[in-house]
N, C-alpha and C. Protein backbone atom coordinates (compact mmCIF):
# COMPACT_ATOMS: atom_id res chain seq x y z
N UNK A 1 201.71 63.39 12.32
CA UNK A 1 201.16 62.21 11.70
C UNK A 1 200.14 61.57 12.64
N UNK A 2 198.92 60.74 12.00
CA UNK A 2 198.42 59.99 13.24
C UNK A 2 198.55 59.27 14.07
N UNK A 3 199.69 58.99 13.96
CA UNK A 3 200.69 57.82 15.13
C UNK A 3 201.41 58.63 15.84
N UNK A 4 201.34 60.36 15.94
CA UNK A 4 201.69 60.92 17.09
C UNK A 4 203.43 61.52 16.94
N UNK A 5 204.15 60.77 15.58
CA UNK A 5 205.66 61.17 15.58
C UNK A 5 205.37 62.28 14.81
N UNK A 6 206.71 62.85 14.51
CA UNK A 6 206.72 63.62 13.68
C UNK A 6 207.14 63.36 12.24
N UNK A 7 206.66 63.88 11.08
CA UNK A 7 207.25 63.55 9.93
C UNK A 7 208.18 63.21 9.56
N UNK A 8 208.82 62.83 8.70
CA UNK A 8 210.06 62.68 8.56
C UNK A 8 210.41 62.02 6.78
N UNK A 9 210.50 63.02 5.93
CA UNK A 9 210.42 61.99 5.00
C UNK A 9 211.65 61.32 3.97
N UNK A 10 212.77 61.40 5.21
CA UNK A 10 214.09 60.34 4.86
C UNK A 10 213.79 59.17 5.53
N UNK A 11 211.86 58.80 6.09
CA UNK A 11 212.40 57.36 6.67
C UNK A 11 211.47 56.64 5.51
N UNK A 12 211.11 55.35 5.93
CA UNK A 12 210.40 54.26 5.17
C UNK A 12 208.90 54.28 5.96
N UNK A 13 208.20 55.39 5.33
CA UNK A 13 206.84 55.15 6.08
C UNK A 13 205.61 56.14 4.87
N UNK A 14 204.24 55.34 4.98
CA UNK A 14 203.75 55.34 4.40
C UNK A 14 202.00 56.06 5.35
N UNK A 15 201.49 56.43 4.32
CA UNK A 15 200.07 56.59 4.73
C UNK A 15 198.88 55.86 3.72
N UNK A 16 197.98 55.39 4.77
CA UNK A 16 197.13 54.43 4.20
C UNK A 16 195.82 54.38 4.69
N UNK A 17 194.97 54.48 3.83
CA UNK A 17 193.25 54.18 4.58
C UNK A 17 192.52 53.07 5.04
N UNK A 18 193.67 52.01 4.04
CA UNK A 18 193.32 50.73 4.07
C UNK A 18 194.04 49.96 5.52
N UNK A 19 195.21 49.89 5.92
CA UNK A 19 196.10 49.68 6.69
C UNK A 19 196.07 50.18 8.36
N UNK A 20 196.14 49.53 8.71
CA UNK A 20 195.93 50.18 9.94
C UNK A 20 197.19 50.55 10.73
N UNK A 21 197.28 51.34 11.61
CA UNK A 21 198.66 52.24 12.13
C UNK A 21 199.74 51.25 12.70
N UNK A 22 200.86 51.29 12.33
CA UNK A 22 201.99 50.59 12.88
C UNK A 22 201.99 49.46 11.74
N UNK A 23 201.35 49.03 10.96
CA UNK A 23 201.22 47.98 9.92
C UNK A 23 202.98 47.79 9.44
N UNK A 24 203.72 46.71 8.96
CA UNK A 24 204.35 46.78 8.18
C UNK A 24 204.16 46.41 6.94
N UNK A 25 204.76 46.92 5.46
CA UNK A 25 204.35 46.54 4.53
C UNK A 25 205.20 46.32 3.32
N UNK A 26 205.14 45.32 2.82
CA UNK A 26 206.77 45.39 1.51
C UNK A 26 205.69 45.84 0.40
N UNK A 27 206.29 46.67 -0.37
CA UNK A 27 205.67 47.52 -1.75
C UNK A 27 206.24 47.19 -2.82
N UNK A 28 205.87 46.65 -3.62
CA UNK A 28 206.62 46.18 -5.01
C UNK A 28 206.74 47.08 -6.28
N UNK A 29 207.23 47.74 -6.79
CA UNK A 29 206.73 48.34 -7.82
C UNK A 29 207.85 47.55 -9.16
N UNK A 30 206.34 46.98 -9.97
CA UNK A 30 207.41 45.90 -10.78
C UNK A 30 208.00 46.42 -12.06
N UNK A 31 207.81 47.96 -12.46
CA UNK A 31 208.27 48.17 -13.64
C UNK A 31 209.73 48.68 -13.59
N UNK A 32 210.37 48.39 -12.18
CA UNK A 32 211.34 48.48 -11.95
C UNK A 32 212.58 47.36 -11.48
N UNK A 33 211.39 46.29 -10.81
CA UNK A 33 211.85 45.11 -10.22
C UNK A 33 212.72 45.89 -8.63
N UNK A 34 211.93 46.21 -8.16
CA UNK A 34 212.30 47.04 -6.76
C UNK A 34 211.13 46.84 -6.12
N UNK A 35 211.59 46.73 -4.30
CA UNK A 35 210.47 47.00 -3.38
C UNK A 35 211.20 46.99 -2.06
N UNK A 36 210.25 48.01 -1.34
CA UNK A 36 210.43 48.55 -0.28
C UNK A 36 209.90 48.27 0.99
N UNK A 37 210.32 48.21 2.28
CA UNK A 37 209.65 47.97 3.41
C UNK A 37 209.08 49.31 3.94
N UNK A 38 207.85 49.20 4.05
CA UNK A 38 207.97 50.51 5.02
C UNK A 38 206.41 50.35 5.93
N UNK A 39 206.49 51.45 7.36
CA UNK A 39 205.48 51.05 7.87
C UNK A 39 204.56 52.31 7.84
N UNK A 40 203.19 52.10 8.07
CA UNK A 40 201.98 53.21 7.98
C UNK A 40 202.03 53.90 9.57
N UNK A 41 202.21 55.14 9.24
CA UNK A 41 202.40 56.46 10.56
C UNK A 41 200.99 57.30 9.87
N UNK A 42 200.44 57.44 8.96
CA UNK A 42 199.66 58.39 8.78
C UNK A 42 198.53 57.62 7.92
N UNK A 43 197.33 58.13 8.34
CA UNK A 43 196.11 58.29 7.44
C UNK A 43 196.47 58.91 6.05
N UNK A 44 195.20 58.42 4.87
CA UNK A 44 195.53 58.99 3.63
C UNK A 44 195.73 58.05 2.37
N UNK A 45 195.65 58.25 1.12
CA UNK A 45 195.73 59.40 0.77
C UNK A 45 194.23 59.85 1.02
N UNK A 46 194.11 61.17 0.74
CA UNK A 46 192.16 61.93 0.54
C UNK A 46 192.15 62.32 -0.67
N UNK A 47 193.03 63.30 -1.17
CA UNK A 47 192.99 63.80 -2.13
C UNK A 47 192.53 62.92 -3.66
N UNK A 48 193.09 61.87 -3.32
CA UNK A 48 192.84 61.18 -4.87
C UNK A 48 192.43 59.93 -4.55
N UNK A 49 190.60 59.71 -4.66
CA UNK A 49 190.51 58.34 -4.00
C UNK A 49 190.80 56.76 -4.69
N UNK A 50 191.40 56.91 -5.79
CA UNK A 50 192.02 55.78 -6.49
C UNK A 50 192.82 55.32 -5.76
N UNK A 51 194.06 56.12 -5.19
CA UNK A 51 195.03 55.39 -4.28
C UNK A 51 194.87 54.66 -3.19
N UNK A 52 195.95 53.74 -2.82
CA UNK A 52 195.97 53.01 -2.09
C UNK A 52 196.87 53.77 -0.74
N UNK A 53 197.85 53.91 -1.41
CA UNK A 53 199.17 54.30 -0.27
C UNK A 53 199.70 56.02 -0.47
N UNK A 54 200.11 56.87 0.13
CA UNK A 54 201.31 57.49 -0.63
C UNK A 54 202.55 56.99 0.75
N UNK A 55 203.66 57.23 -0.40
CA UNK A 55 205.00 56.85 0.13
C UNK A 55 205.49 58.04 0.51
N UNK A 56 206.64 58.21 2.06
CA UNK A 56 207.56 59.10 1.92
C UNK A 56 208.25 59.25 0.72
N UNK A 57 208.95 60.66 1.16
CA UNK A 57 210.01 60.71 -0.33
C UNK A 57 211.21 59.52 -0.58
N UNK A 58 211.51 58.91 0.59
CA UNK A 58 213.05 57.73 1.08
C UNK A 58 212.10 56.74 -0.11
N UNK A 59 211.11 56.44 0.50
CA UNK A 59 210.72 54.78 0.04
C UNK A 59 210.25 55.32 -1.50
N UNK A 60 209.90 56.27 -2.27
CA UNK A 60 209.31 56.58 -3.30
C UNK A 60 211.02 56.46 -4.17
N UNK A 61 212.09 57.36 -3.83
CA UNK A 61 213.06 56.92 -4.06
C UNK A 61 213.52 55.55 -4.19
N UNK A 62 213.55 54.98 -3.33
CA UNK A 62 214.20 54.00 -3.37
C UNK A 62 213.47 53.20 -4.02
N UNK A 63 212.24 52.80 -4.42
CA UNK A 63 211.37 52.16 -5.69
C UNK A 63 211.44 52.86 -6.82
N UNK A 64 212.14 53.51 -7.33
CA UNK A 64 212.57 54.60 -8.83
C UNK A 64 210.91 54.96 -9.22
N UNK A 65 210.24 55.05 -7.87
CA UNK A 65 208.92 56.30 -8.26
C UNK A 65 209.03 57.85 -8.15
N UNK A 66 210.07 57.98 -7.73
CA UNK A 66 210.21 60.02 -7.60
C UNK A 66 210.12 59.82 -9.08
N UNK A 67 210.77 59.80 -9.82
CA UNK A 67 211.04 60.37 -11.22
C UNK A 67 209.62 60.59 -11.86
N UNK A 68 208.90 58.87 -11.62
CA UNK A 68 207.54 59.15 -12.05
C UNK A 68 206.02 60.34 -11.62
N UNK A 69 206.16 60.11 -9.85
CA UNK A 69 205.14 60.50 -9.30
C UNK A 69 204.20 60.11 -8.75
N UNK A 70 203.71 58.61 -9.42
CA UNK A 70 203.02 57.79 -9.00
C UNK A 70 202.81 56.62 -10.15
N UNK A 71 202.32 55.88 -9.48
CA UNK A 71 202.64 54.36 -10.33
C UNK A 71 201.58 53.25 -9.36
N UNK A 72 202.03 51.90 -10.30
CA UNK A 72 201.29 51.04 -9.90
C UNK A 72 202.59 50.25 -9.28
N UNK A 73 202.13 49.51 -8.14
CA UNK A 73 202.00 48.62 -6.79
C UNK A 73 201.90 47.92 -6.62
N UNK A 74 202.57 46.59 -6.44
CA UNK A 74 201.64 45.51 -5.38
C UNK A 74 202.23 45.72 -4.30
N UNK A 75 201.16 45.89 -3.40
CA UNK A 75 201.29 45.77 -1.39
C UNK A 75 201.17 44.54 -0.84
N UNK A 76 202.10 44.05 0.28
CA UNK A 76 201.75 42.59 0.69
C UNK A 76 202.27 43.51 2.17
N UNK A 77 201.37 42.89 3.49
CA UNK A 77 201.77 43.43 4.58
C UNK A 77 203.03 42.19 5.02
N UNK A 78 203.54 42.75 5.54
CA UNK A 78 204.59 41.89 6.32
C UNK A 78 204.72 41.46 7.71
N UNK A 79 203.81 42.00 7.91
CA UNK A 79 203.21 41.31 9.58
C UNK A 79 201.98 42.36 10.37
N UNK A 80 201.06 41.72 11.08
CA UNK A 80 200.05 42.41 10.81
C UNK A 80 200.76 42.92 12.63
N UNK A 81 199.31 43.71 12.82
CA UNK A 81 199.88 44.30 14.40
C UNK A 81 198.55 44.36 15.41
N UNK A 82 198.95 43.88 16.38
CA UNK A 82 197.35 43.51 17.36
C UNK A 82 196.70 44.53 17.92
């Protein structure tokens, strides 16, 4: 990842173009009334430049987006990082 760890995608971490590395961020996804903390370890997405974020598989779970694939979001950071 660009923050140098290694992957891992049972934790709460995200990749983002917008965000800068170490960011924390709560993710809302409201067609569920769920949201997640998680922090940005990686650049991305590229592939699809509409997006904002992609989620590990933990935090995509735990917002009932696996089933979907992708969905809509609100992002609010939760503390920025110097």
């Amino acid at each position: 990842m660009a923050d140098g760890g290694k992957f891992d995608k049972g934790r709460y971490t995200c990749a983002s173009r917008t965000y800068r590395l170490g960011t924390v961020l709560l993710v809302f996804f409201p067609k569920k009334h769920t949201f997640v903390r998680v922090t940005v370890t990686d650049r991305g997405p590229y592939r699809h430049p509409g997006r904002v974020i992609d989620l590990s598989e933990r935090a995509a779970d735990v917002l009932g987006l696996k089933a979907y694939g992708v969905g809509f979001v609100k992002i609010e950071p939760a503390h920025l990082t110097l």
